[in-house]
N, C-alpha and C. Protein backbone atom coordinates (compact mmCIF):
# COMPACT_ATOMS: atom_id res chain seq x y z
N UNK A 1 -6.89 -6.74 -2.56
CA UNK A 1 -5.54 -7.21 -2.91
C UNK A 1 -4.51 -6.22 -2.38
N UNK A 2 -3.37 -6.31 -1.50
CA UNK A 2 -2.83 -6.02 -1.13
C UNK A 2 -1.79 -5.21 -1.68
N UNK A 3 -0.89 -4.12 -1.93
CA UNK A 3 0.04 -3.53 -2.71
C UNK A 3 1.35 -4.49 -2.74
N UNK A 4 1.90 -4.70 -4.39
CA UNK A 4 2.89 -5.20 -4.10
C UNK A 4 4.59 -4.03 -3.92
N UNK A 5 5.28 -4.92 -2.91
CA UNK A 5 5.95 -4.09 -2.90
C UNK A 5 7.49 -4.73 -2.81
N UNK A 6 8.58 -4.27 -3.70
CA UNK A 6 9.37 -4.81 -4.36
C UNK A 6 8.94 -6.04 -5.09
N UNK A 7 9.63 -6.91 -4.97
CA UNK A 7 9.69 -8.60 -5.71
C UNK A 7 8.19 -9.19 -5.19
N UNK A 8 8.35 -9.09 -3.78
CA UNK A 8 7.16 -9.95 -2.79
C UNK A 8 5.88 -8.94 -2.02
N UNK A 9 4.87 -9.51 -2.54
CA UNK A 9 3.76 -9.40 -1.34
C UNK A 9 4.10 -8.47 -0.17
N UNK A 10 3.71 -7.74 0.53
CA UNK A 10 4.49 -7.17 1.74
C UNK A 10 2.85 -6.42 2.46
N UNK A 11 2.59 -6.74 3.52
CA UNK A 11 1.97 -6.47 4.33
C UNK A 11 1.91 -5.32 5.81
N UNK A 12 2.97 -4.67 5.61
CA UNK A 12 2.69 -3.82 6.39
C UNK A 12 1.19 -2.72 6.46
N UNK A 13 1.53 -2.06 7.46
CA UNK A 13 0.63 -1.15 7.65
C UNK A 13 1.45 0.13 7.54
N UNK A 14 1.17 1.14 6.66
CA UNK A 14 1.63 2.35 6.28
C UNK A 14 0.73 3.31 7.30
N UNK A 15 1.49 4.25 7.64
CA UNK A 15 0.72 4.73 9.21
C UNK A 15 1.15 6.55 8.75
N UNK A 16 0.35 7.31 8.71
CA UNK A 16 0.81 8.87 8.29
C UNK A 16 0.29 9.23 9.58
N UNK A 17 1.59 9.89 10.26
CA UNK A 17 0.99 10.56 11.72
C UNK A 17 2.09 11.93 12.25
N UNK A 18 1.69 12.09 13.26
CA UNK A 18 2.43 13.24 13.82
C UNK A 18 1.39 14.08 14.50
N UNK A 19 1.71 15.06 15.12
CA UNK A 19 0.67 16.24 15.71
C UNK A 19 -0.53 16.51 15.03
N UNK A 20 -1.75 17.31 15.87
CA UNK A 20 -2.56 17.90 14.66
C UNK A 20 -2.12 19.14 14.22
N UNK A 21 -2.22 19.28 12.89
CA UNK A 21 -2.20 20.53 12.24
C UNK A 21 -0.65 20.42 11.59
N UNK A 22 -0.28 19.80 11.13
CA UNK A 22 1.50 19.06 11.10
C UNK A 22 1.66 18.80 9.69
N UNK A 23 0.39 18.77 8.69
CA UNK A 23 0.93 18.17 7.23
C UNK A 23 0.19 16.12 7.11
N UNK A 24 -0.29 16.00 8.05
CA UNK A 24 -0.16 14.33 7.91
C UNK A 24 -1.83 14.52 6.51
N UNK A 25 -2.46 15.04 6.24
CA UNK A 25 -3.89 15.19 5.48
C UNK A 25 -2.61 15.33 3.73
N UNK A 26 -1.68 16.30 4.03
CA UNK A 26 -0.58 16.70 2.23
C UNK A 26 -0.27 14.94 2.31
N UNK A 27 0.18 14.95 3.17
CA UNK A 27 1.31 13.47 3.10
C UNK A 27 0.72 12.13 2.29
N UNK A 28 -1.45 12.06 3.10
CA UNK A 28 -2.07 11.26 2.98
C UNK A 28 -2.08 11.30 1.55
N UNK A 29 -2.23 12.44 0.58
CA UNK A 29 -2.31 12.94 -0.47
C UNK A 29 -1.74 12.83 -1.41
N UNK A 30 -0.22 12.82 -0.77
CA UNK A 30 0.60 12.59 -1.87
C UNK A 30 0.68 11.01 -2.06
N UNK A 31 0.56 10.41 -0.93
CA UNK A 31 0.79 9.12 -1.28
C UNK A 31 -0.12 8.05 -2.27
N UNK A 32 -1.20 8.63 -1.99
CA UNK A 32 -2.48 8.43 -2.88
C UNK A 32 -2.25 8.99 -3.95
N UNK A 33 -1.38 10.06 -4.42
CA UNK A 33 -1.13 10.49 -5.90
C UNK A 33 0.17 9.81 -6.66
N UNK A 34 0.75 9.41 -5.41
CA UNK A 34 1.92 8.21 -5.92
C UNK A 34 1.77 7.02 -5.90
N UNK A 35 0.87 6.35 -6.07
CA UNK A 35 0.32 4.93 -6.06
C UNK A 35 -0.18 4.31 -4.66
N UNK A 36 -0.07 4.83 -3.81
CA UNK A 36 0.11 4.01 -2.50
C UNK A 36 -1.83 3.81 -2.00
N UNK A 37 -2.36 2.91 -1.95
CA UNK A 37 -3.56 2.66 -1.69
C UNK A 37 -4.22 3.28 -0.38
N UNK A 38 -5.01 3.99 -0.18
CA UNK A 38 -5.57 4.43 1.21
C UNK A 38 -6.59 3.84 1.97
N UNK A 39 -6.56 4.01 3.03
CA UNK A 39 -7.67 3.81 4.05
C UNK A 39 -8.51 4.83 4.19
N UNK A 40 -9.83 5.27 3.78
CA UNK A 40 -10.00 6.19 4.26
C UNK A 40 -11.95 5.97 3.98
N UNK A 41 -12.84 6.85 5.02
CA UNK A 41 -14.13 6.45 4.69
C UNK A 41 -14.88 7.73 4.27
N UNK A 42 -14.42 8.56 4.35
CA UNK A 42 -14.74 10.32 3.83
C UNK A 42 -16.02 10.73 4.56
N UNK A 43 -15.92 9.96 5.97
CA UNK A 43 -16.83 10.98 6.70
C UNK A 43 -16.61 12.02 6.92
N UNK A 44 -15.55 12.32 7.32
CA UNK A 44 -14.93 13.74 7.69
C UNK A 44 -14.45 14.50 6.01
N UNK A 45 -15.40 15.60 6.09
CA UNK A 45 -15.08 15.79 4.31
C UNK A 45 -14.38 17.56 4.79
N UNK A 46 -14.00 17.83 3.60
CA UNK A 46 -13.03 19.23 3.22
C UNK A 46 -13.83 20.06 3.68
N UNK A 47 -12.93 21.29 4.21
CA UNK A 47 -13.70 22.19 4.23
C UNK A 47 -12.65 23.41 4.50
N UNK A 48 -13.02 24.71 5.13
CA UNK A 48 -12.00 25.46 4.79
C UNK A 48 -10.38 25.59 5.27
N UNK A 49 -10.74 24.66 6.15
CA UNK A 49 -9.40 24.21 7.03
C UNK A 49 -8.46 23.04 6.68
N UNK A 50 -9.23 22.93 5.67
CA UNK A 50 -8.86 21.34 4.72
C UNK A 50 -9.57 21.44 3.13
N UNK A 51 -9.36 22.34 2.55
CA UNK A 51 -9.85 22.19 1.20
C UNK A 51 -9.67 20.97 0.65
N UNK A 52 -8.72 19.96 0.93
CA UNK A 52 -8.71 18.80 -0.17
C UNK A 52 -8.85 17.85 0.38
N UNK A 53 -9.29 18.12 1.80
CA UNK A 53 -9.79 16.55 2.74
C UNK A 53 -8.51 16.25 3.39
N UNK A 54 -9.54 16.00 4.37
CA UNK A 54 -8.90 15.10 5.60
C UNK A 54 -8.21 13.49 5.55
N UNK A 55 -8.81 12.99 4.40
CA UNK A 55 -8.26 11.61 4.31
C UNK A 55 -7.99 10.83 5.78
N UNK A 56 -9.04 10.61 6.40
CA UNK A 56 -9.46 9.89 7.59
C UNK A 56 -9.97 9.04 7.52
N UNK A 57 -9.68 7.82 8.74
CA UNK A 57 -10.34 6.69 8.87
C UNK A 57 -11.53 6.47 10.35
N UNK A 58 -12.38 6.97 10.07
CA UNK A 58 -12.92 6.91 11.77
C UNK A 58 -13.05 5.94 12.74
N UNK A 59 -12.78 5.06 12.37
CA UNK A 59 -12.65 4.06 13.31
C UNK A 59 -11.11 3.72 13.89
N UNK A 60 -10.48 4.72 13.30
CA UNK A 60 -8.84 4.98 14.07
C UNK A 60 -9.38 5.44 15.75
N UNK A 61 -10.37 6.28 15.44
CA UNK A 61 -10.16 7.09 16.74
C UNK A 61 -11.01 6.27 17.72
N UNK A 62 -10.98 4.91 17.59
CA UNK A 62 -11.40 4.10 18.97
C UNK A 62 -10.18 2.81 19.24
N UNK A 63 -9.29 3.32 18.83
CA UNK A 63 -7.79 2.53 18.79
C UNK A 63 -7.99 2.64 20.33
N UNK A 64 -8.27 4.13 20.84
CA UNK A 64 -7.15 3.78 22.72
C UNK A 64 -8.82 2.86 22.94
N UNK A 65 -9.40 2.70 23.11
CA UNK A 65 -10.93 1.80 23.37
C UNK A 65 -10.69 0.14 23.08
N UNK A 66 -9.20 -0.27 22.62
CA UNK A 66 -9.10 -1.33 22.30
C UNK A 66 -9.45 -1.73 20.65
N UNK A 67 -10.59 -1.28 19.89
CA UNK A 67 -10.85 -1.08 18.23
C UNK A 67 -9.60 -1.19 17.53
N UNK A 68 -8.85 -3.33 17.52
CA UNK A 68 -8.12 -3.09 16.36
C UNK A 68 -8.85 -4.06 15.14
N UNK A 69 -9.86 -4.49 15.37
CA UNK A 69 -10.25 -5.49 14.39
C UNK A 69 -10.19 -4.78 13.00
N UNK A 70 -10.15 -4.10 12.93
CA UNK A 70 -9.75 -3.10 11.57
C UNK A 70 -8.77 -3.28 10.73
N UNK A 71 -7.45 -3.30 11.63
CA UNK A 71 -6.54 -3.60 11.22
C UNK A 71 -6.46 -4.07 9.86
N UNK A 72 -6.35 -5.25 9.93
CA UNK A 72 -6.15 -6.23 8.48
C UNK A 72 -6.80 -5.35 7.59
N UNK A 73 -7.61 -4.31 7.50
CA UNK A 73 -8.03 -4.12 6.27
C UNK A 73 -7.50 -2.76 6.13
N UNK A 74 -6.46 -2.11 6.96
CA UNK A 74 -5.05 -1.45 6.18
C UNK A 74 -4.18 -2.11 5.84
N UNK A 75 -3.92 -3.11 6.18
CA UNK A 75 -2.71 -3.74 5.60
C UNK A 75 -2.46 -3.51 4.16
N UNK A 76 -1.16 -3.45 3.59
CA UNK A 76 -1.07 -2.94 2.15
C UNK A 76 -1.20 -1.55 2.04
N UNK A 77 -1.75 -0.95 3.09
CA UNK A 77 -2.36 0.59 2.91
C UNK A 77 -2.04 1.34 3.72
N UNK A 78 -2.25 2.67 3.69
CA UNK A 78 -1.71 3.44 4.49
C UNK A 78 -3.07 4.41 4.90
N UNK A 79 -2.96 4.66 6.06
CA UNK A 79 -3.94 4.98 7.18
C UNK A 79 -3.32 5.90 7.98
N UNK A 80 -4.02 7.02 8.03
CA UNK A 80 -3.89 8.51 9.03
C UNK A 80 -4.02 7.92 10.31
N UNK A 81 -3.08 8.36 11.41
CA UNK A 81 -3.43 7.89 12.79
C UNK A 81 -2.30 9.01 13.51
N UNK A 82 -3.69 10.02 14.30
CA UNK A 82 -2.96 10.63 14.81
C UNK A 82 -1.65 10.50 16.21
N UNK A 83 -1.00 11.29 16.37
CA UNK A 83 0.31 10.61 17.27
C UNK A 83 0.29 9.94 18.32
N UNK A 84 -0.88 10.79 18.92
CA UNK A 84 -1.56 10.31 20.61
C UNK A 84 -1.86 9.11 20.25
N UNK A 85 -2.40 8.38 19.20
CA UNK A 85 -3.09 7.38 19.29
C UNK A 85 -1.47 5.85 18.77
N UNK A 86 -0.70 6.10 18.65
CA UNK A 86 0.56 5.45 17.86
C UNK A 86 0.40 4.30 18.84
N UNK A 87 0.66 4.26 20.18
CA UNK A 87 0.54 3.79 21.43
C UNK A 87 -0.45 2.43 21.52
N UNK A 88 -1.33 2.59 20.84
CA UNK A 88 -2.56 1.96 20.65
C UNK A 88 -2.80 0.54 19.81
N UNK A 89 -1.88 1.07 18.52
CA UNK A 89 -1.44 -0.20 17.35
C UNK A 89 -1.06 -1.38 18.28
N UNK A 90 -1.42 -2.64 17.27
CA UNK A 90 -1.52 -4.06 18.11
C UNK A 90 0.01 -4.59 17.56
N UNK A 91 0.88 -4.74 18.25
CA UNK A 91 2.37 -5.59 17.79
C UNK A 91 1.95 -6.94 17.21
N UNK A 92 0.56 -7.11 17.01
CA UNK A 92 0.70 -8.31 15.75
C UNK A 92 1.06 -7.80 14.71
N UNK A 93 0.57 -6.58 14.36
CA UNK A 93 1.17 -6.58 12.97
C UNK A 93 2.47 -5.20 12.48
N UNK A 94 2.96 -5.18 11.29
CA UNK A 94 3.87 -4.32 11.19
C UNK A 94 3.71 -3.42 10.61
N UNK A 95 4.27 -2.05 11.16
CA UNK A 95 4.37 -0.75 10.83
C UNK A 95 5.58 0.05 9.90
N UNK A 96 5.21 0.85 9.11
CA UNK A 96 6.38 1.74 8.37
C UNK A 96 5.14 3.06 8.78
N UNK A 97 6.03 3.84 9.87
CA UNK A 97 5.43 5.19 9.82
C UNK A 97 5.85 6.39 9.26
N UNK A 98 5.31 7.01 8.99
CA UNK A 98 5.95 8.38 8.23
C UNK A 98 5.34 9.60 9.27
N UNK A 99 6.40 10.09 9.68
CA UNK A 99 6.04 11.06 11.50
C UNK A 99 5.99 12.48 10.01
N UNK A 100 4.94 12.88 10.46
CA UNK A 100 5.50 14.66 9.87
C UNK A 100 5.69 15.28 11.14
N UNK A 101 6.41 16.52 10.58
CA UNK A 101 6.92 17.45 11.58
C UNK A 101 6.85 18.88 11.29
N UNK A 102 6.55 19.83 11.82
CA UNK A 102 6.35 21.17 11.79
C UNK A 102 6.33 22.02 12.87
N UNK A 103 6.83 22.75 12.27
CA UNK A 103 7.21 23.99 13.78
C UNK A 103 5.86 24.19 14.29
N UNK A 104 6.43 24.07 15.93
CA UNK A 104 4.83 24.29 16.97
C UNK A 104 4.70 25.31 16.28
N UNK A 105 5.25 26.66 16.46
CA UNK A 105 4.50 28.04 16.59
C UNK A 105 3.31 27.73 15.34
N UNK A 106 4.06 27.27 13.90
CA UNK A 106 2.67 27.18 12.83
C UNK A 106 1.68 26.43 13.36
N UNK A 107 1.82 25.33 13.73
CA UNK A 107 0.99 24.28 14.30
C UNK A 107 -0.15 25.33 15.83
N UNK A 108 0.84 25.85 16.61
CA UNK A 108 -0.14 26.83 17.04
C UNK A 108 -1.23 27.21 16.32
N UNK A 109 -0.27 28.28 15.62
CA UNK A 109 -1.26 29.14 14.55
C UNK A 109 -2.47 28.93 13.90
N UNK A 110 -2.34 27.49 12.99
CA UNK A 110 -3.26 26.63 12.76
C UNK A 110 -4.02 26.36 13.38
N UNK A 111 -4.11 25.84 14.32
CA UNK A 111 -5.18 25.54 15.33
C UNK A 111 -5.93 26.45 16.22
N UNK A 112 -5.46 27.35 16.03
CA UNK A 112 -6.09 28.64 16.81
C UNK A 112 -7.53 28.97 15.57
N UNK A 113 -6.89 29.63 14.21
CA UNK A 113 -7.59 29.41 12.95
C UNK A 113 -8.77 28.66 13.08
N UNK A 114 -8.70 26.89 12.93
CA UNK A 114 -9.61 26.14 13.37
C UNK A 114 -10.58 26.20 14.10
N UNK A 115 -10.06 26.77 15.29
CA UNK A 115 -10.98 26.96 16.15
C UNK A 115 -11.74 28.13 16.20
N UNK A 116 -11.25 29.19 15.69
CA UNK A 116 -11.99 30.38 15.76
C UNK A 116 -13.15 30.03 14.10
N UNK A 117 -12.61 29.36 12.68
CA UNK A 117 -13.27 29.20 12.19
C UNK A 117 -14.36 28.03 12.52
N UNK A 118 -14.54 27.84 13.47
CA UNK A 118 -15.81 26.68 13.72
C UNK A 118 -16.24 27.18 14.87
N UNK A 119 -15.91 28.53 15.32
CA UNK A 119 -16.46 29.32 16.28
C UNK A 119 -16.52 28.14 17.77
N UNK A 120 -16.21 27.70 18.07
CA UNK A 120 -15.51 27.06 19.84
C UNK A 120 -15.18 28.10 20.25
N UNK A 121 -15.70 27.80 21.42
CA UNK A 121 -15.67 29.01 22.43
C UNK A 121 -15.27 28.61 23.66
N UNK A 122 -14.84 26.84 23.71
CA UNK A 122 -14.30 26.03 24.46
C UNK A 122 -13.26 26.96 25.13
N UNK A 123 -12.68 26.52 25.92
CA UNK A 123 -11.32 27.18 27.26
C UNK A 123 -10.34 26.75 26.54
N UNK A 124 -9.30 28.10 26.25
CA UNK A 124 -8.29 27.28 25.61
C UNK A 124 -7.05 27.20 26.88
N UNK A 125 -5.91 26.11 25.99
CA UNK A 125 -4.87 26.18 27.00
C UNK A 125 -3.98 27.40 26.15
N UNK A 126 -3.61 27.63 27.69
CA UNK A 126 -2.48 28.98 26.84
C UNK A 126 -1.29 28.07 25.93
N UNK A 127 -1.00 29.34 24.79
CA UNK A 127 -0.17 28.74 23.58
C UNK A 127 1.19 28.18 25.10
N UNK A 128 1.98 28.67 25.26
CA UNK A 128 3.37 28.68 25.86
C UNK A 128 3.46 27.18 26.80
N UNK A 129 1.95 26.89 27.54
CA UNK A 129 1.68 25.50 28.21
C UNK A 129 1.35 24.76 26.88
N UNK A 130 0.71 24.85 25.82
CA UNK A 130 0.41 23.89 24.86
C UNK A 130 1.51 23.27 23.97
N UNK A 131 2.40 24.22 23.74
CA UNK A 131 3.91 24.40 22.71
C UNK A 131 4.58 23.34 23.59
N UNK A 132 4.67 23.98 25.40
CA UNK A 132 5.59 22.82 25.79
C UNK A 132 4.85 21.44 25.92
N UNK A 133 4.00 21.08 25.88
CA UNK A 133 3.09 19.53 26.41
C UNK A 133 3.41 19.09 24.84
N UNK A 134 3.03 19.49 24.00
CA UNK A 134 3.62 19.04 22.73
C UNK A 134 4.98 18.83 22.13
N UNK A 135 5.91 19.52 22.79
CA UNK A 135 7.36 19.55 22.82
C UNK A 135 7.70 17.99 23.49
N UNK A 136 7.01 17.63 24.63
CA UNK A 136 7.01 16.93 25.36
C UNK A 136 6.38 15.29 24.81
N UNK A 137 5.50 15.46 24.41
CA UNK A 137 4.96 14.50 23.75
C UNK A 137 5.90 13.98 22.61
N UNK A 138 6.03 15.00 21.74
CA UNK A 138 7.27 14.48 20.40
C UNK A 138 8.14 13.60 20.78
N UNK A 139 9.07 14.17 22.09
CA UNK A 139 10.00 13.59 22.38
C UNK A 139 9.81 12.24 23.04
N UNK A 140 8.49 11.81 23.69
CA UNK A 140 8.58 10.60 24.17
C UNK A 140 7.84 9.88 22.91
N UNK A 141 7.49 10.40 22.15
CA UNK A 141 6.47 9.58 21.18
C UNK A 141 7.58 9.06 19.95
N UNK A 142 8.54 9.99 19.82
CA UNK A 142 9.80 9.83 18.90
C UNK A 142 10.54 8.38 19.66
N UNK A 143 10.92 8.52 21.22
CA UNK A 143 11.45 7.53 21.58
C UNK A 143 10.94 6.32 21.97
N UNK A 144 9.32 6.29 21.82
CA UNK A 144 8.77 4.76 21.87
C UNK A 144 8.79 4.51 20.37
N UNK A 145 8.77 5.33 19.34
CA UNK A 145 8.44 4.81 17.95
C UNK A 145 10.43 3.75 17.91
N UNK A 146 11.54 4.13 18.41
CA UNK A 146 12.84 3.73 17.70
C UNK A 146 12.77 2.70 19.23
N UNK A 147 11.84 2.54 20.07
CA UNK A 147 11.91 1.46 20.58
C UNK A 147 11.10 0.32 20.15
N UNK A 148 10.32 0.11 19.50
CA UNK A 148 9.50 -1.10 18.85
C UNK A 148 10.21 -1.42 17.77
N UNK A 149 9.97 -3.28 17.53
CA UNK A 149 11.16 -3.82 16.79
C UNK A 149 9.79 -4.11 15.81
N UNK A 150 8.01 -3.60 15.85
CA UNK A 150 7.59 -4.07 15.08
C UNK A 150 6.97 -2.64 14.13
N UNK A 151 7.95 -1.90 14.45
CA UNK A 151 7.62 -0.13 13.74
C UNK A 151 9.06 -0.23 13.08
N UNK A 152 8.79 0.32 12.26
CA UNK A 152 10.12 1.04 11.28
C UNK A 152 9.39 2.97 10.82
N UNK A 153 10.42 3.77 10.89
CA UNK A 153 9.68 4.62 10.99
C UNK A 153 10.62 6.13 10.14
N UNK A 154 9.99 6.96 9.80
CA UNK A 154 10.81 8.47 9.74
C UNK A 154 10.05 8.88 9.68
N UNK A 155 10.81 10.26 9.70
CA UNK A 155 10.32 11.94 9.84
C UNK A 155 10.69 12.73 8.72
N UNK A 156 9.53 13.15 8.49
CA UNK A 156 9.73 14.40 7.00
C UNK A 156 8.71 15.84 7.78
N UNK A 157 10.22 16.49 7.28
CA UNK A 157 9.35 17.76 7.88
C UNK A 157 8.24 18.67 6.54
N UNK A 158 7.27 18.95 6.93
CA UNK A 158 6.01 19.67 6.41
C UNK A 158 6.97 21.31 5.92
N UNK A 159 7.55 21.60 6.97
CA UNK A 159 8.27 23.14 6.09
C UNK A 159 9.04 22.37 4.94
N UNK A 160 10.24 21.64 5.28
CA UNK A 160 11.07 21.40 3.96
C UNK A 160 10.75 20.57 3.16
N UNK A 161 9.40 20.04 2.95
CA UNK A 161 8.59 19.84 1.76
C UNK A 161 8.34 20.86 1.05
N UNK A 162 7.59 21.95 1.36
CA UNK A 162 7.63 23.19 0.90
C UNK A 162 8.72 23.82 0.10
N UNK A 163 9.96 23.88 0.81
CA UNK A 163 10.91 24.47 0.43
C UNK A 163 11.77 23.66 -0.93
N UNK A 164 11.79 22.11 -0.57
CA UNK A 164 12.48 21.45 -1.04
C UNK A 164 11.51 20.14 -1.06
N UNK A 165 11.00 19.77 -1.58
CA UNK A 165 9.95 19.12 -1.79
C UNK A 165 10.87 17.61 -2.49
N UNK A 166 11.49 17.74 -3.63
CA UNK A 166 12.21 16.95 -4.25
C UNK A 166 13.46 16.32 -3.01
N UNK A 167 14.22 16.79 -2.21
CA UNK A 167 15.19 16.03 -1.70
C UNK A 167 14.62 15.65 -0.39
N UNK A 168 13.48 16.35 -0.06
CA UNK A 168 12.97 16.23 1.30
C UNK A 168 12.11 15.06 0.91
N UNK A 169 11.64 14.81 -0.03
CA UNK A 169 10.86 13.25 -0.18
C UNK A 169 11.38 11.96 -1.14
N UNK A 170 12.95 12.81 -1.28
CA UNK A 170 13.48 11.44 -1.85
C UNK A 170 13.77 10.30 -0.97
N UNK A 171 14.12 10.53 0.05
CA UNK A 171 13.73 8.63 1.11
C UNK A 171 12.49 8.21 1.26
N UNK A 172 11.76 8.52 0.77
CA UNK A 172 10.43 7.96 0.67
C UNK A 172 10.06 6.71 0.12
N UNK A 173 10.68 6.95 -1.11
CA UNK A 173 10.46 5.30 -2.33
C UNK A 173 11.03 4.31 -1.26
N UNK A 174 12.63 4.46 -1.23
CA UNK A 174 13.51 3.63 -0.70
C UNK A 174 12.85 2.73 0.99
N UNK A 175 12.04 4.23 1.23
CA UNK A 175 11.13 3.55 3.00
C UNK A 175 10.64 2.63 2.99
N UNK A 176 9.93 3.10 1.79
CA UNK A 176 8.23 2.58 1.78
C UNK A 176 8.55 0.68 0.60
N UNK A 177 9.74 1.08 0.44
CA UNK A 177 10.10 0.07 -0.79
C UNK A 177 9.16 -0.38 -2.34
N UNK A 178 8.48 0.97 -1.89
CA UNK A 178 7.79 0.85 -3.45
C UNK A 178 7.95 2.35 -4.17
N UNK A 179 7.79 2.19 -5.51
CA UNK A 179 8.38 2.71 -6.68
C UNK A 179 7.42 3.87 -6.85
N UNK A 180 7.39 4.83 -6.07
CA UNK A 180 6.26 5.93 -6.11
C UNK A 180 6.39 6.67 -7.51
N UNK A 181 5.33 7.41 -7.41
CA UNK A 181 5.41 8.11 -8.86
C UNK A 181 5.72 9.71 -7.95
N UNK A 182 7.12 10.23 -8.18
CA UNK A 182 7.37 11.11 -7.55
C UNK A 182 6.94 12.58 -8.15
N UNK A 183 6.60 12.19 -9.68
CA UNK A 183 6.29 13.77 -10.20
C UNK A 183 4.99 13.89 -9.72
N UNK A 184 4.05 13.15 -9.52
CA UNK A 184 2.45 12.95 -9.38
C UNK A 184 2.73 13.59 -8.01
N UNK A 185 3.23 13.01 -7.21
CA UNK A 185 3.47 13.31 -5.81
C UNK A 185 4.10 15.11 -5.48
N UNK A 186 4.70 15.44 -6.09
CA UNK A 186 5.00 16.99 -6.04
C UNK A 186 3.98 17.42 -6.55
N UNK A 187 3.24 17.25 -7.89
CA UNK A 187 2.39 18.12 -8.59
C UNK A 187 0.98 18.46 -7.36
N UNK A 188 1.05 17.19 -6.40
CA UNK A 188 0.20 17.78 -5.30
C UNK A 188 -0.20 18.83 -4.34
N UNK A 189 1.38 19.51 -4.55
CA UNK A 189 1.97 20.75 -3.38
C UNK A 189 1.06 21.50 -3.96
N UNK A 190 0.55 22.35 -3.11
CA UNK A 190 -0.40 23.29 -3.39
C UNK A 190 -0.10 24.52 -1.98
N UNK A 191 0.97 25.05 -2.30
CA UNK A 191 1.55 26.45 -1.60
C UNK A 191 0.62 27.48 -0.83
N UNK A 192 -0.35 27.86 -1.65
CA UNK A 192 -1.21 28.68 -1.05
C UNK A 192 -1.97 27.87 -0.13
N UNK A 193 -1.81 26.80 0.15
CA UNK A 193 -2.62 26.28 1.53
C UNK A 193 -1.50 26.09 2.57
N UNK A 194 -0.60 26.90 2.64
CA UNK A 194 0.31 26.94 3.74
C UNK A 194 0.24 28.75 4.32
N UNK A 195 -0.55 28.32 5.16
CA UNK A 195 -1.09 29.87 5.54
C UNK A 195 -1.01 30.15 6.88
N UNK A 196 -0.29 29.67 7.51
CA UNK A 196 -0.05 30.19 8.95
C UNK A 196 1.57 29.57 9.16
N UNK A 197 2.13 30.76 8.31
CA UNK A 197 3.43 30.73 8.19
C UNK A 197 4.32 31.31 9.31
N UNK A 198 5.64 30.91 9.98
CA UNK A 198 6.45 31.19 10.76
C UNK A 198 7.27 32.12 10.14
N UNK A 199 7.26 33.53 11.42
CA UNK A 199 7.99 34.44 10.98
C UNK A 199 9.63 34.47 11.34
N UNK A 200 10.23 33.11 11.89
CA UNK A 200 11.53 32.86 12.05
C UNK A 200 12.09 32.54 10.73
């Protein structure tokens, strides 16, 4: 059964995305602590880079492969899909995305972490080429999201959640047009998992 939302039935697809390492796993979290129903199959489980889970759907990641028969069974729900993959969603159906955002350098940081904790020994790209290809990406991925008439979309940044958690997620209800439970949704912040902090 589908979430109702305002007066009527409403079928979108709730979409938590943005970069990796960006906040979209808090976001998945909170929304699930504010009523909002998830997609998710918990193959990919917690671990130290994610103490409270990933909240993933694996069959997102064969979206660019054509894999939308899925679909319909987010509808009502909201489903992690990382940014690269936004491109991919089928214009049959409709989107409300919620982009997080966070400063590259943390998002660096993070991912460096990751990788050294799962020991990859893979070739990396240097930070300064990676910062800009991602700089780069935002900006065209920001301007195909306000070009589709079948996406509706914002951006909440991952720092001023932190900081300001309460005004930084008050357009949220009003987005999403359902009646979140906003104290449930803060009581989620969990501070000490913001650990590759920017020294600007």
């Amino acid at each position: 059964m589908h979430k109702q939302y305002g007066d009527s039935e409403r079928n979108e697809i709730i979409v938590v995305s943005g970069l990796p390492r960006s906040g979209t796993s808090m976001m998945m979290m909170m929304l699930d602590a504010g009523g909002i129903e998830i997609l998710t199959d918990n193959v990919r489980t917690a671990d130290v880079d994610n103490p409270k889970g990933y909240y993933e759907f694996e069959r997102v990641k064969s979206l660019s492969k054509g894999d939308t028969q899925w679909l319909p069974q987010a509808q009502g729900k909201a489903v992690k899909i990382i940014s690269s993959l936004l491109k991919f969603l089928s214009p049959e159906y409709r989107y409300k995305i919620i982009f997080m955002r966070r400063r590259i350098d943390e998002i660096m940081a993070s991912q460096s972490r990751m990788i050294d904790n799962r020991q990859e020994n893979s070739a990396r790209v240097p930070d300064a080429e990676m910062s800009n290809l991602y700089e780069k990406h935002l900006q065209a991925t920001l301007a195909w999201l306000k070009g589709e008439d079948y996406i509706e979309h914002i951006e909440i940044s991952y720092n001023d959640i932190l900081r300001e958690p309460e005004n930084t997620l008050s357009a949220l209800p009003s987005f999403l047009e359902y009646p979140l439970d906003t104290d449930r949704i803060i009581s989620t912040i969990d501070r000490s998992l913001y650990r590759q902090k920017s020294s600007a």
